[in-house]
Protein backbone atom coordinates (compact mmCIF):
# COMPACT_ATOMS: atom_id res chain seq x y z
CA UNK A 1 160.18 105.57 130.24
CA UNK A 2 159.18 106.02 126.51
CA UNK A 3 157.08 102.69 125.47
CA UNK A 4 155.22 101.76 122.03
CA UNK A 5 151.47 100.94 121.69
CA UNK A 6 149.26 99.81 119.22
CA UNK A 7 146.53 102.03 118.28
CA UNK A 8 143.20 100.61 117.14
CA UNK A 9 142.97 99.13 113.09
CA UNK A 10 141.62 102.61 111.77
CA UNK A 11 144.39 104.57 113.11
CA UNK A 12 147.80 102.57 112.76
CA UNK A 13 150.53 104.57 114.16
CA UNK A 14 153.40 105.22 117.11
CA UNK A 15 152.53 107.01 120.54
CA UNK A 16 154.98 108.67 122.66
CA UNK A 17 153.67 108.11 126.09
CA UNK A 18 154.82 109.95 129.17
CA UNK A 19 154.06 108.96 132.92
CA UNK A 20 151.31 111.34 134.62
CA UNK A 21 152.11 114.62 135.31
CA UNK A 22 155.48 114.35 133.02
CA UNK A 23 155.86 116.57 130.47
CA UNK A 24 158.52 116.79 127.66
CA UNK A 25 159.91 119.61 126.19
CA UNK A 26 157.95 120.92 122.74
CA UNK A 27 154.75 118.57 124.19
CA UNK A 28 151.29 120.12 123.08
CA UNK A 29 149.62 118.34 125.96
CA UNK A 30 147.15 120.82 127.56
CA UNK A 31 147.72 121.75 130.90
CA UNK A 32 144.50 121.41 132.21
CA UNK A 33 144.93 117.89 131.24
CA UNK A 34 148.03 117.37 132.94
CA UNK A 35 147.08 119.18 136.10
CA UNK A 36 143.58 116.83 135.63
CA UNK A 37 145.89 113.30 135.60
CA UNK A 38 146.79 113.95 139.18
CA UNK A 39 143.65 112.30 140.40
CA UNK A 40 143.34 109.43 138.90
CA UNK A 41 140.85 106.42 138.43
CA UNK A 42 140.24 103.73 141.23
CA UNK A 43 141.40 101.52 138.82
CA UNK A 44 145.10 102.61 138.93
CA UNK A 45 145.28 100.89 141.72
CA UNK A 46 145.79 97.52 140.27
CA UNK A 47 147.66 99.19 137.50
CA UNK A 48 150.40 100.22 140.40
CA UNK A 49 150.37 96.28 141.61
CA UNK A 50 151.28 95.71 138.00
CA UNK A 51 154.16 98.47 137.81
CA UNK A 52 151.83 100.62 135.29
CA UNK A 53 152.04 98.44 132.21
CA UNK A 54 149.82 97.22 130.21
CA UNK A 55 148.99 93.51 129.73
CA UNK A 56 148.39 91.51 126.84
CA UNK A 57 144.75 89.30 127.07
CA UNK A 58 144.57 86.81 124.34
CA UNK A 59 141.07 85.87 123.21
CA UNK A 60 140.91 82.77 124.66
CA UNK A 61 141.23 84.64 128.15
CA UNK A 62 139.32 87.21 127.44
CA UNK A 63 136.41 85.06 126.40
CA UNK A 64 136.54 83.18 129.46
CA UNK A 65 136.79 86.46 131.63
CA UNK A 66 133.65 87.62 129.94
CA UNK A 67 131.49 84.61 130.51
CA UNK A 68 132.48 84.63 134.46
CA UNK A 69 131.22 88.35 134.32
CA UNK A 70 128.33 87.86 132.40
CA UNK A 71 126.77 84.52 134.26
CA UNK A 72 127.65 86.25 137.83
CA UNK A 73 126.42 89.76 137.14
CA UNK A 74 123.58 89.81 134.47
CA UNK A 75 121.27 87.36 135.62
CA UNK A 76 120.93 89.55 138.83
CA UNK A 77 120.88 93.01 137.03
CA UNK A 78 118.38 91.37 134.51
CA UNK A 79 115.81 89.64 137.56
CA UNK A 80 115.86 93.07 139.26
CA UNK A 81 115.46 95.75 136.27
CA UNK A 82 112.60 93.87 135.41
CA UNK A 83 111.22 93.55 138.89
CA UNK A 84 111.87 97.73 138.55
CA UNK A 85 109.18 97.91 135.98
CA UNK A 86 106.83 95.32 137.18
CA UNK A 87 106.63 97.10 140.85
CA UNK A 88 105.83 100.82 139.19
CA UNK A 89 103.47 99.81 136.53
CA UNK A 90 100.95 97.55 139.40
CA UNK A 91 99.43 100.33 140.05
CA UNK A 92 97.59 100.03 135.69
CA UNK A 93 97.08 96.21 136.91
CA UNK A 94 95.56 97.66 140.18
CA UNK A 95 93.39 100.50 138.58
CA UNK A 96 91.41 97.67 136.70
CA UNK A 97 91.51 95.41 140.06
CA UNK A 98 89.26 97.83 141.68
CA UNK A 99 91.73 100.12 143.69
CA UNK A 100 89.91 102.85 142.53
CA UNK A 101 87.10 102.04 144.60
CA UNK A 102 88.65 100.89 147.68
CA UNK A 103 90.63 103.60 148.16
CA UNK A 104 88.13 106.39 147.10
CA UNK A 105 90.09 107.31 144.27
CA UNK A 106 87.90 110.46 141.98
CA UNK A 107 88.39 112.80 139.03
CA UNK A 108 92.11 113.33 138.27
CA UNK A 109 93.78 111.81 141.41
CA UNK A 110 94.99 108.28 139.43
CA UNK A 111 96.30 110.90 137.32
CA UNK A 112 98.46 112.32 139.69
CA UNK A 113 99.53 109.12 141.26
CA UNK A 114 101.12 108.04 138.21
CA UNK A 115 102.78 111.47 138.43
CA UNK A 116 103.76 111.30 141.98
CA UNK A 117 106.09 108.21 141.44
CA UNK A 118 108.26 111.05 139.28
CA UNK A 119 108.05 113.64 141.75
CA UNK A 120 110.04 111.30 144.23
CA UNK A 121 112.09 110.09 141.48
CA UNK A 122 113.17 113.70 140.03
CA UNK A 123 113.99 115.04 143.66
CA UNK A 124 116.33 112.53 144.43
CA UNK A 125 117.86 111.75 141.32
CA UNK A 126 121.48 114.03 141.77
CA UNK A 127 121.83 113.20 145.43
CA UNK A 128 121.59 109.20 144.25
CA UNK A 129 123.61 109.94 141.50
CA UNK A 130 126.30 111.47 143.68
CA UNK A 131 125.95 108.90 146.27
CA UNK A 132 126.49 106.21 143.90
CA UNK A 133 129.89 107.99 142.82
CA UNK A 134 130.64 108.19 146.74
CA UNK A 135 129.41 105.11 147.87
CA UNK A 136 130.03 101.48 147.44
CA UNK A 137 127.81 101.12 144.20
CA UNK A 138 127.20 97.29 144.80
CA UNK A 139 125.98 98.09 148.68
CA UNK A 140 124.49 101.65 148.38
CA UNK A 141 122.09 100.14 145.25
CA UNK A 142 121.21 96.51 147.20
CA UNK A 143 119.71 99.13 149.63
CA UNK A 144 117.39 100.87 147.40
CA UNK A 145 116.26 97.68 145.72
CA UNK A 146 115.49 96.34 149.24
CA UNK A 147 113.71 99.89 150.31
CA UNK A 148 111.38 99.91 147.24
CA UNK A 149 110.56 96.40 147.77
CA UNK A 150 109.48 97.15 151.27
CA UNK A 151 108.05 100.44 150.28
CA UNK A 152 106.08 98.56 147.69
CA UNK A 153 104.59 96.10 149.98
CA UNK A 154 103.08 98.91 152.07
CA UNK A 155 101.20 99.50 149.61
CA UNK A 156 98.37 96.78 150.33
CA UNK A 157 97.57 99.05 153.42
CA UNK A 158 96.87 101.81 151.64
CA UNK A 159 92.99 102.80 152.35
CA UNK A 160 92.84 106.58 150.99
CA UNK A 161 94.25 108.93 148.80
CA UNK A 162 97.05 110.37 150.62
CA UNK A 163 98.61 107.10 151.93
CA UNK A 164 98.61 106.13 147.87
CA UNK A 165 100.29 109.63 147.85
CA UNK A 166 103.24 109.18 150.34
CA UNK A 167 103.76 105.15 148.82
CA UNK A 168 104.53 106.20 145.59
CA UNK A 169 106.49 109.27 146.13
CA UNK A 170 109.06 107.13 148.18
CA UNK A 171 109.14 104.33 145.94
CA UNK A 172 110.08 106.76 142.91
CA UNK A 173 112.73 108.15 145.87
CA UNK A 174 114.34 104.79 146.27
CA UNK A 175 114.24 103.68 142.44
CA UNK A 176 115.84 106.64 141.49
CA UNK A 177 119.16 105.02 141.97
CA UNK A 178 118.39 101.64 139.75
CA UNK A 179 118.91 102.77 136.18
CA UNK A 180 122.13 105.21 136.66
CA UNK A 181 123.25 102.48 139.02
CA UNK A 182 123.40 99.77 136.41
CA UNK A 183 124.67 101.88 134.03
CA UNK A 184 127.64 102.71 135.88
CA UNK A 185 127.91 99.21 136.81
CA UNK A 186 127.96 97.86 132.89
CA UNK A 187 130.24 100.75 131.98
CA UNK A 188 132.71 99.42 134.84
CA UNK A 189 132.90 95.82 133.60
CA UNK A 190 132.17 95.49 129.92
CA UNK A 191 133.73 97.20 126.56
CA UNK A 192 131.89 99.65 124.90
CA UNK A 193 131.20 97.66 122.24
CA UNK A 194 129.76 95.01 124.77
CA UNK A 195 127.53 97.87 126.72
CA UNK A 196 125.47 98.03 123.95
CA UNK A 197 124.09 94.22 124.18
CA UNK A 198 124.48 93.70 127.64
CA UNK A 199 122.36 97.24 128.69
CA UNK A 200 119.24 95.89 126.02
CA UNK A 201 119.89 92.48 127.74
CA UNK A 202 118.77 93.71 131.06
CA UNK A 203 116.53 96.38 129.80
CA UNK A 204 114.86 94.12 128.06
CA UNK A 205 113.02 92.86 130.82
CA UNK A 206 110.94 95.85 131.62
CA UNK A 207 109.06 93.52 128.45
CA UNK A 208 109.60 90.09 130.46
CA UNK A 209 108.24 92.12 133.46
CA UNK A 210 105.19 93.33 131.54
CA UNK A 211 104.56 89.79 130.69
CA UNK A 212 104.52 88.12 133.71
CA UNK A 213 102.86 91.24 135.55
CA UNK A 214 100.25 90.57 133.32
CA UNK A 215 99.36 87.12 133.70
CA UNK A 216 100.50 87.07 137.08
CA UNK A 217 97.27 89.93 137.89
CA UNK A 218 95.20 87.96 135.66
CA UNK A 219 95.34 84.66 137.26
CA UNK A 220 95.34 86.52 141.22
CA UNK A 221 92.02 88.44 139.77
CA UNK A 222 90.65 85.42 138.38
CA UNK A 223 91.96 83.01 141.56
CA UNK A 224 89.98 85.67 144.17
CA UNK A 225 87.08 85.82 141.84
CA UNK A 226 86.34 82.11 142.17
CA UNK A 227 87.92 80.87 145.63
CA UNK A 228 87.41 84.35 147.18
CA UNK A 229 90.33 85.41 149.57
CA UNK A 230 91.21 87.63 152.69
CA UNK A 231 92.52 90.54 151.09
CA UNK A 232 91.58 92.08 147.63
CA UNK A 233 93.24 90.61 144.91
CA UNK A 234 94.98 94.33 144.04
CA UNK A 235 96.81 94.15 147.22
CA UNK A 236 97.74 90.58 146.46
CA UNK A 237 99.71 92.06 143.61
CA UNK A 238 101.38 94.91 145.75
CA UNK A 239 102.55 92.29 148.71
CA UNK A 240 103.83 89.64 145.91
CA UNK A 241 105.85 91.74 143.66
CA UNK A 242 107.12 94.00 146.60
CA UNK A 243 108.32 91.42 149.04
CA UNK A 244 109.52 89.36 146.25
CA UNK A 245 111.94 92.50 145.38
CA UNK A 246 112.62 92.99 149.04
CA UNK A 247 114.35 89.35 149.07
CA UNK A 248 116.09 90.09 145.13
CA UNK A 249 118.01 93.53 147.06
CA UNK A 250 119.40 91.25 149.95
CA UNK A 251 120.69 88.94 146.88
CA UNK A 252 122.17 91.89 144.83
CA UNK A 253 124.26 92.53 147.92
CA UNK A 254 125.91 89.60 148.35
CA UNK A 255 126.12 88.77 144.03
CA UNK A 256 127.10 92.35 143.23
CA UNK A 257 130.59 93.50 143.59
CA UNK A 258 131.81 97.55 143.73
CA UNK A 259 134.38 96.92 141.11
CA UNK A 260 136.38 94.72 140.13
CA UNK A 261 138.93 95.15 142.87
CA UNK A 262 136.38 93.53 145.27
CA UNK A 263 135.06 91.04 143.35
CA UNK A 264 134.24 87.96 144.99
CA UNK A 265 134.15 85.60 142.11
CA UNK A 266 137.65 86.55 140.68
CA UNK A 267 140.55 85.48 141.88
CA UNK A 268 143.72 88.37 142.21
CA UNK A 269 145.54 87.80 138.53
CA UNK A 270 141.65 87.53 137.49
CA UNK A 271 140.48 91.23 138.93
CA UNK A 272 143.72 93.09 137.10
CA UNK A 273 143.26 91.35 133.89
CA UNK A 274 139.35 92.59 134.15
CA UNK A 275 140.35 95.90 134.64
CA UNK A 276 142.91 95.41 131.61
CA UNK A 277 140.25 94.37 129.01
CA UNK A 278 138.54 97.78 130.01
CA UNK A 279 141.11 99.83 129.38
CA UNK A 280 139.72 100.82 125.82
CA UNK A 281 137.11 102.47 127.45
CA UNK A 282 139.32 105.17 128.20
CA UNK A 283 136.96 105.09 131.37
CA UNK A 284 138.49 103.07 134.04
CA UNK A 285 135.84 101.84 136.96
CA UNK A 286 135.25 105.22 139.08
CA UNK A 287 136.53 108.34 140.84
CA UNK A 288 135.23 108.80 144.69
CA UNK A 289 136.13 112.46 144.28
CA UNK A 290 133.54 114.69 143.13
CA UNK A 291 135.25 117.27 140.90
CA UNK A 292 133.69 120.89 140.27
CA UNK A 293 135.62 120.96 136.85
CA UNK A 294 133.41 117.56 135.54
CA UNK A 295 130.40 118.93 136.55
CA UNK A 296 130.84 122.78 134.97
CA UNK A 297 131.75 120.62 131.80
CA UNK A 298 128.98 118.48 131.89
CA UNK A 299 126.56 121.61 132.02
CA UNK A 300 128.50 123.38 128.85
CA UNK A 301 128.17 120.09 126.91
CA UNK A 302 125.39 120.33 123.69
CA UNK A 303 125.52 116.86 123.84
CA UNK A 304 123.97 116.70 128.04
CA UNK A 305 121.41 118.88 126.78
CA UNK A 306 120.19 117.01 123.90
CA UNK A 307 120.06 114.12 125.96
CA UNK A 308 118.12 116.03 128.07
CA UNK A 309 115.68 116.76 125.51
CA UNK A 310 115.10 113.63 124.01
CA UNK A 311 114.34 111.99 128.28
CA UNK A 312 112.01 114.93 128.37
CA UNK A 313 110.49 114.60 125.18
CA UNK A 314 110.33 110.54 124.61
CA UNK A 315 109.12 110.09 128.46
CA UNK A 316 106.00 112.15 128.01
CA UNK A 317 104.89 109.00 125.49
CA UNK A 318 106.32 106.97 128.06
CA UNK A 319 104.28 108.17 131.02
CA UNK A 320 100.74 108.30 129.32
CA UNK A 321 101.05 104.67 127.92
CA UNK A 322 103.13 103.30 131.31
CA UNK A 323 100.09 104.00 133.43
CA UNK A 324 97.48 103.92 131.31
CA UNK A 325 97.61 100.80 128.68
CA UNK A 326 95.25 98.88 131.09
CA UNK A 327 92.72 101.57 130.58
CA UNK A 328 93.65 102.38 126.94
CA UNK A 329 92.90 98.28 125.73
CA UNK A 330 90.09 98.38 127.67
CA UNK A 331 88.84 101.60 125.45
CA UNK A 332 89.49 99.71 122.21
CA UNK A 333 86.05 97.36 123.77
CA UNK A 334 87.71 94.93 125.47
CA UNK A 335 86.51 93.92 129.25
CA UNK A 336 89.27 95.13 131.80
CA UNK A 337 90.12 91.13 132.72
CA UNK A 338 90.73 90.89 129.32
CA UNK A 339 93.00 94.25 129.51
CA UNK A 340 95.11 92.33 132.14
CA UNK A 341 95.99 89.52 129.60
CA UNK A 342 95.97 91.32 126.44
CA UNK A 343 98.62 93.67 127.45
CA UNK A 344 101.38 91.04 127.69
CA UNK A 345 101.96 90.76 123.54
CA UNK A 346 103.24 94.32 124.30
CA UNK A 347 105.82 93.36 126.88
CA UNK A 348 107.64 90.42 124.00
CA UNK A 349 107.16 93.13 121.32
CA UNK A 350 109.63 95.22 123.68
CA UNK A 351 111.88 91.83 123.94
CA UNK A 352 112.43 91.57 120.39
CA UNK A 353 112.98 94.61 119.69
CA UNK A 354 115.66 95.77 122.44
CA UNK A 355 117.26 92.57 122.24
CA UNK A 356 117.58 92.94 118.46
CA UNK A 357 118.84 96.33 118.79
CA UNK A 358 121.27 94.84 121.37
CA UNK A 359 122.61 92.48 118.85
CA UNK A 360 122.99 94.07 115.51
CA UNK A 361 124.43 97.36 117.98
CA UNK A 362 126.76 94.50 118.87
CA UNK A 363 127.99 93.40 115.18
CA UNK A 364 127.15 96.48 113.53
CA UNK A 365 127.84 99.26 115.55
CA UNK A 366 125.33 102.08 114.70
CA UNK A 367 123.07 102.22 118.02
CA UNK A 368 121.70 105.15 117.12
CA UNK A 369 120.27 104.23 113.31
CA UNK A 370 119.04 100.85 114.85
CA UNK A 371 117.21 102.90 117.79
CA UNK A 372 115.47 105.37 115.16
CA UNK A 373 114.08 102.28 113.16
CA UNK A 374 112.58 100.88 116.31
CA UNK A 375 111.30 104.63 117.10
CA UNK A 376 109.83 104.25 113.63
CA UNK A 377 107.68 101.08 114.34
CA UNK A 378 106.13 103.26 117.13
CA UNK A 379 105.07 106.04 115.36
CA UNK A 380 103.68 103.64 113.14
CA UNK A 381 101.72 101.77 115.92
CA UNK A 382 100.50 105.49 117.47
CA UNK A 383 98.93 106.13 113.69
CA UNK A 384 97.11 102.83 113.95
CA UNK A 385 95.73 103.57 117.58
CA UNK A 386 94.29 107.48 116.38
CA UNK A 387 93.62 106.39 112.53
CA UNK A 388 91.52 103.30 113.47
CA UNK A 389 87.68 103.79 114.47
CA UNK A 390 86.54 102.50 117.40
CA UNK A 391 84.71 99.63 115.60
CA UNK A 392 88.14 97.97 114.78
CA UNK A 393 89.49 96.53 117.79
CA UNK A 394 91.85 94.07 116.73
CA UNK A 395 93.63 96.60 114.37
CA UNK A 396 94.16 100.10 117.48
CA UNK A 397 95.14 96.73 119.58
CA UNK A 398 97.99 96.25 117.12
CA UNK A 399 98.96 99.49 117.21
CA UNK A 400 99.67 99.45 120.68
CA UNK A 401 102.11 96.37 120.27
CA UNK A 402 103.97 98.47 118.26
CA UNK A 403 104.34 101.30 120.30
CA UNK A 404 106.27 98.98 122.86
CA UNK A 405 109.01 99.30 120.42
CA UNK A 406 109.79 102.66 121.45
CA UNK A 407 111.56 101.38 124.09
CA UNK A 408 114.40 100.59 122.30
CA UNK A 409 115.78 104.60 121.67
CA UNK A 410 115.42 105.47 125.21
CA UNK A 411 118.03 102.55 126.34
CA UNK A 412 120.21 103.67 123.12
CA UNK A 413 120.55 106.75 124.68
CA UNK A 414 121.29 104.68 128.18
CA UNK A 415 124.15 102.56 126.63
CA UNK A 416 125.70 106.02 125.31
CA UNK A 417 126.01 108.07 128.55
CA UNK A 418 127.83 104.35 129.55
CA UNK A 419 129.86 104.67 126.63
CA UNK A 420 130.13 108.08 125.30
CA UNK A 421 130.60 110.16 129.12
CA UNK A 422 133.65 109.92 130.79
CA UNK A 423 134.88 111.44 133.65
CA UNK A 424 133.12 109.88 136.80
CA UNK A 425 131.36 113.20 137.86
CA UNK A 426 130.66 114.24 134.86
CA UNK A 427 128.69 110.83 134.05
CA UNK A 428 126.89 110.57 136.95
CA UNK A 429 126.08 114.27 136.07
CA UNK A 430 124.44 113.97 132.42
CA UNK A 431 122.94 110.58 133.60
CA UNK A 432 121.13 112.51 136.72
CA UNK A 433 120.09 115.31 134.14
CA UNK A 434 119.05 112.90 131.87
CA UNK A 435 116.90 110.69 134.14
CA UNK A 436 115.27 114.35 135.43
CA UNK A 437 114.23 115.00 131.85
CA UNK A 438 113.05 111.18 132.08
CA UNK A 439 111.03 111.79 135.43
CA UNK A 440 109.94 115.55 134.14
CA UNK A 441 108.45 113.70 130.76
CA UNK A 442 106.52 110.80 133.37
CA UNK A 443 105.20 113.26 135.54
CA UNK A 444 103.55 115.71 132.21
CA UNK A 445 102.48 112.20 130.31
CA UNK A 446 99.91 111.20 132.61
CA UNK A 447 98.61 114.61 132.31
CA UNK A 448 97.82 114.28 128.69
CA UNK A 449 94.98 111.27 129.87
CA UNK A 450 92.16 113.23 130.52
CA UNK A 451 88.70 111.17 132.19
CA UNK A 452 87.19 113.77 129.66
CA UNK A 453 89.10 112.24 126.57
CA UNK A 454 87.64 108.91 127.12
CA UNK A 455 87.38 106.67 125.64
CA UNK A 456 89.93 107.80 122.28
CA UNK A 457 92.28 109.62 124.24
CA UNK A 458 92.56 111.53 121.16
CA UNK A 459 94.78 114.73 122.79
CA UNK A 460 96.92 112.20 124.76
CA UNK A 461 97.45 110.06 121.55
CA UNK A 462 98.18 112.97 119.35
CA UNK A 463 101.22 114.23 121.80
CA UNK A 464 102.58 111.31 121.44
CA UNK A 465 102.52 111.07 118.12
CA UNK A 466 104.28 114.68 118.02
CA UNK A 467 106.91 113.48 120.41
CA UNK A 468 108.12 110.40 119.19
CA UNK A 469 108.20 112.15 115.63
CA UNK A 470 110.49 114.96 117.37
CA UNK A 471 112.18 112.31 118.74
CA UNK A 472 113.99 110.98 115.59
CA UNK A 473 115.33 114.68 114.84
CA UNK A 474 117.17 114.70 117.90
CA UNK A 475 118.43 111.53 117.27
CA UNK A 476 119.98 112.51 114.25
CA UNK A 477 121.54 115.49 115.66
CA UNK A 478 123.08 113.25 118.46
CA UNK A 479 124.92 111.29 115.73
CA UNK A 480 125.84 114.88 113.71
CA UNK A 481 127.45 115.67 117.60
CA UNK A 482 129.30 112.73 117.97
CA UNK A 483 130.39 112.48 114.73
CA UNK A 484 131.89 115.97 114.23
CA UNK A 485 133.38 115.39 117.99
CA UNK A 486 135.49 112.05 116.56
CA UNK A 487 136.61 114.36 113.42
CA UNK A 488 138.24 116.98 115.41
CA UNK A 489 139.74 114.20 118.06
CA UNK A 490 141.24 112.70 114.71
CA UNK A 491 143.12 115.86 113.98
CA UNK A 492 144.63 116.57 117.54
CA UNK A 493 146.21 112.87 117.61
CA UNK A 494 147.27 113.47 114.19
CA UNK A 495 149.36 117.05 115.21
CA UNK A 496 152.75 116.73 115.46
CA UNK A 497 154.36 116.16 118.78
CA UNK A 498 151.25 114.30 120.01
CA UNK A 499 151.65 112.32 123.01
CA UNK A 500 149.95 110.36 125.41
CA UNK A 501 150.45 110.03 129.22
CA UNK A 502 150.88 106.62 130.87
CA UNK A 503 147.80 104.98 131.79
CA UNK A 504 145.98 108.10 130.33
CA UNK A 505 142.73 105.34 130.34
CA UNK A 506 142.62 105.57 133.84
CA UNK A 507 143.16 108.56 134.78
CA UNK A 508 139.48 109.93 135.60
CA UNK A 509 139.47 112.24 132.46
CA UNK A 510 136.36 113.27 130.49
CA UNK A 511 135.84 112.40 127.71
CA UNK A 512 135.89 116.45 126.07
CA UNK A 513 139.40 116.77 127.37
CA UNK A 514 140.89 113.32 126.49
CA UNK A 515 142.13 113.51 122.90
CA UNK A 516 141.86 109.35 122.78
CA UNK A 517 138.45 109.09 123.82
CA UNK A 518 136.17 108.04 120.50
CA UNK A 519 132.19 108.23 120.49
CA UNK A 520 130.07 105.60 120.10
CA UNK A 521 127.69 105.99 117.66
């Protein structure tokens, strides 16, 4: 059955489309493709309820679709990402809490605990990515939540080295799954023009997190200092924020659907027309079937490998200033209570500027230009902190406000493996190679904060410096990629005897081999 659709504003023109697996005589359809459409999306399954056609949403629909999505699903994703943060960056709050001390903690061994986080992290990170393609995504990622919260707790009984050791290799293990896993999720329910926004909505509270980790330390520090209490005040902070993310991962579970096919807070009409507003993605909600084809293509792809790079790269910055801005204010001359409270600014600096991103990503487009000028404020900040002498304070303090905005280019990069990967192997794929370039970066950024340095940091400052500034050139030749990528894609709709299979959105294709699939940039 031959039927016409509309193509998007920039490209008016008439499709032929043919059912799966049909092909007409004098078609140029590939036959990879073809033999590819055989194994389709789980989101074809409401598309059979619905006889395979496509449905018209009108705006006022659509609008009221959205908000039901958005006030059921982001509050959770937003109260947990930034509990993700909080839980691996106590460990700054606890070094200047006396942790240190308690737990007999000499030369480079804080080092390598801020390391060791990574190592857990980077050894799990394709088996959690390929769970989360073959498992309930809603369940299998409650579970980690609720096994880093309690993994977190443990911490408080920590009393040497080694236990610190084994704590924060397993929470890295179990967290592994958190940032892939809400990608997927936003990439399931929201258009990619809405992934932008909604990704530096929730990201955005890694700053939120910093803020109230910091003043939630402070006023523990300052509440055992005066009243005294059973237990140190570091392991105060471990029991809170763990236990407190414990009880968050048995919430997720219930709040959280798989897909839409499951979820709980639409009704049947509701969870077809959800999957219909998607359909643009040329995505569709997930494949359970891991396919060797995806992967091989995922590992040929320039554009895996410069995500790769920039994770690797960008993360090293990442790692030295994640565990060590307690330590690094308190070198600028202030006392290390006052670390604990002066390193909140930083966390609303990120705020702004991911939620900004968010926006003018959302009404501009351009995610990648807007992530580059954020990048920009950092390297800025970075100059202050190694220009500055050590007599002006206020001014290297400054500069480390604006390095929070690096932020920003990292969860760019996020919201395009939602947008820009397709193929439910192959994304799960680039996002588990990206997140090991992230976790490779963490582990060698800590590295670059050598006792020895103190108290410039001058080597550890000056890498940074030299990443973030290689940084912005792979950023530009990620937009070159996805650019030249949308030109050819032009040309092959524009052939002659084009044509388009039925439901070719859901049909689990990547997004190399799917001639409608347009990059995000």
């Amino acid at each position: 059955m031959d039927e016409k659709q509309v193509r998007d504003a920039d490209s008016p023109q008439e499709e032929k489309i043919l059912h799966h697996g049909e092909k007409r005589h004098g078609s140029n359809i590939p036959a990879d493709l073809l033999a590819h459409s055989h194994d389709a999306d789980e989101a074809m399954k409401a598309m059979a309820e619905n006889e395979g056609l496509s449905l018209e949403i009108d705006e006022a629909t659509n609008k009221r679709l959205l908000r039901k999505i958005d006030m059921t699903i982001m509050p959770i994703l937003c109260i947990v990402y930034g509990l993700n943060y909080l839980d691996k960056t106590t460990i700054s709050y606890a070094s200047v809490m006396g942790i240190k001390k308690d737990i007999g903690l000499v030369g480079d061994d804080y080092q390598w605990l801020g390391s060791l986080f990574y190592f857990g992290y980077l050894g799990w990170e394709y088996p959690t990515n390929w769970l989360l393609q073959r498992l309930p995504i809603g369940k299998y990622s409650a579970f980690n939540i609720i096994m880093w919260g309690i993994t977190l707790s443990c911490f408080a009984g920590v009393t040497n080295f080694s236990g610190a050791v084994a704590v924060r290799f397993f929470l890295g293990l179990f967290e592994a799954a958190v940032t892939p896993g809400f990608a997927f999720i936003t990439s399931q329910w929201y258009t990619k023009r809405e992934q932008a926004y909604r990704i530096g909505i929730w990201f955005s509270f890694n700053g939120w997190a910093q803020i109230l980790g910091g003043l939630v330390a402070y006023a523990i520090d300052r509440g055992v200092a005066a009243h005294g209490a059973a237990i140190d005040s570091w392991k105060i902070v471990f029991l809170v924020t763990g236990l407190l993310t414990a009880c968050m991962g048995i919430l997720f579970y219930f709040i959280v659907p798989d897909n839409q096919l499951n979820a709980w807070f639409l009704n049947k009409q509701e969870r077809i027309l959800a999957i219909e507003r998607i359909r643009k993605n040329e995505q569709g909600v997930g494949n359970k079937h891991w396919k060797m084809y995806q992967f091989k293509e995922a590992l040929l792809d320039p554009l895996t490998w410069l995500f790769f790079l920039y994770a690797l790269i960008g993360d090293i910055p990442n790692g030295g200033i994640t565990n060590f801005f307690s330590q690094l204010i308190v070198s600028f001359g202030y006392t290390e209570t006052q670390s604990l409270l002066y390193g909140t600014p930083g966390g609303a600096v990120e705020v702004v500027t991911i939620t900004l991103w968010g926006w003018l990503s959302y009404h501009y487009g351009n995610r990648i230009f807007f992530g580059a000028c954020s990048l920009s404020l950092s390297i800025m900040g970075i100059i202050l902190i190694v220009a500055l002498p050590l007599d002006n304070p206020k001014g290297r303090l400054a500069g480390y406000y604006f390095t929070q905005a690096s932020a920003t280019s990292f969860v760019a990069l996020l919201s395009l493996i939602s947008s820009n990967v397709a193929g439910y192997t192959k994304k799960t794929t680039v996002a588990a190679i990206y997140l090991v370039g992230y976790c490779a970066g963490n582990i060698i950024g800590p590295q670059t904060f050598r006792p020895k340095d103190a108290p410039r940091y001058v080597p550890g400052e000056i890498t940074i410096l030299v990443c973030w500034c290689l940084c912005l050139i792979l950023l530009g030749l990620i937009w070159a990629y996805c650019k030249y990528q949308n030109r050819q894609k032009q040309k092959l709709r524009e052939q002659p005897g084009y044509e388009k299979l039925s439901n070719q959105e859901f049909l689990d294709l990547t997004d190399r081999e799917n001639p409608e699939f347009v990059y995000s940039t």
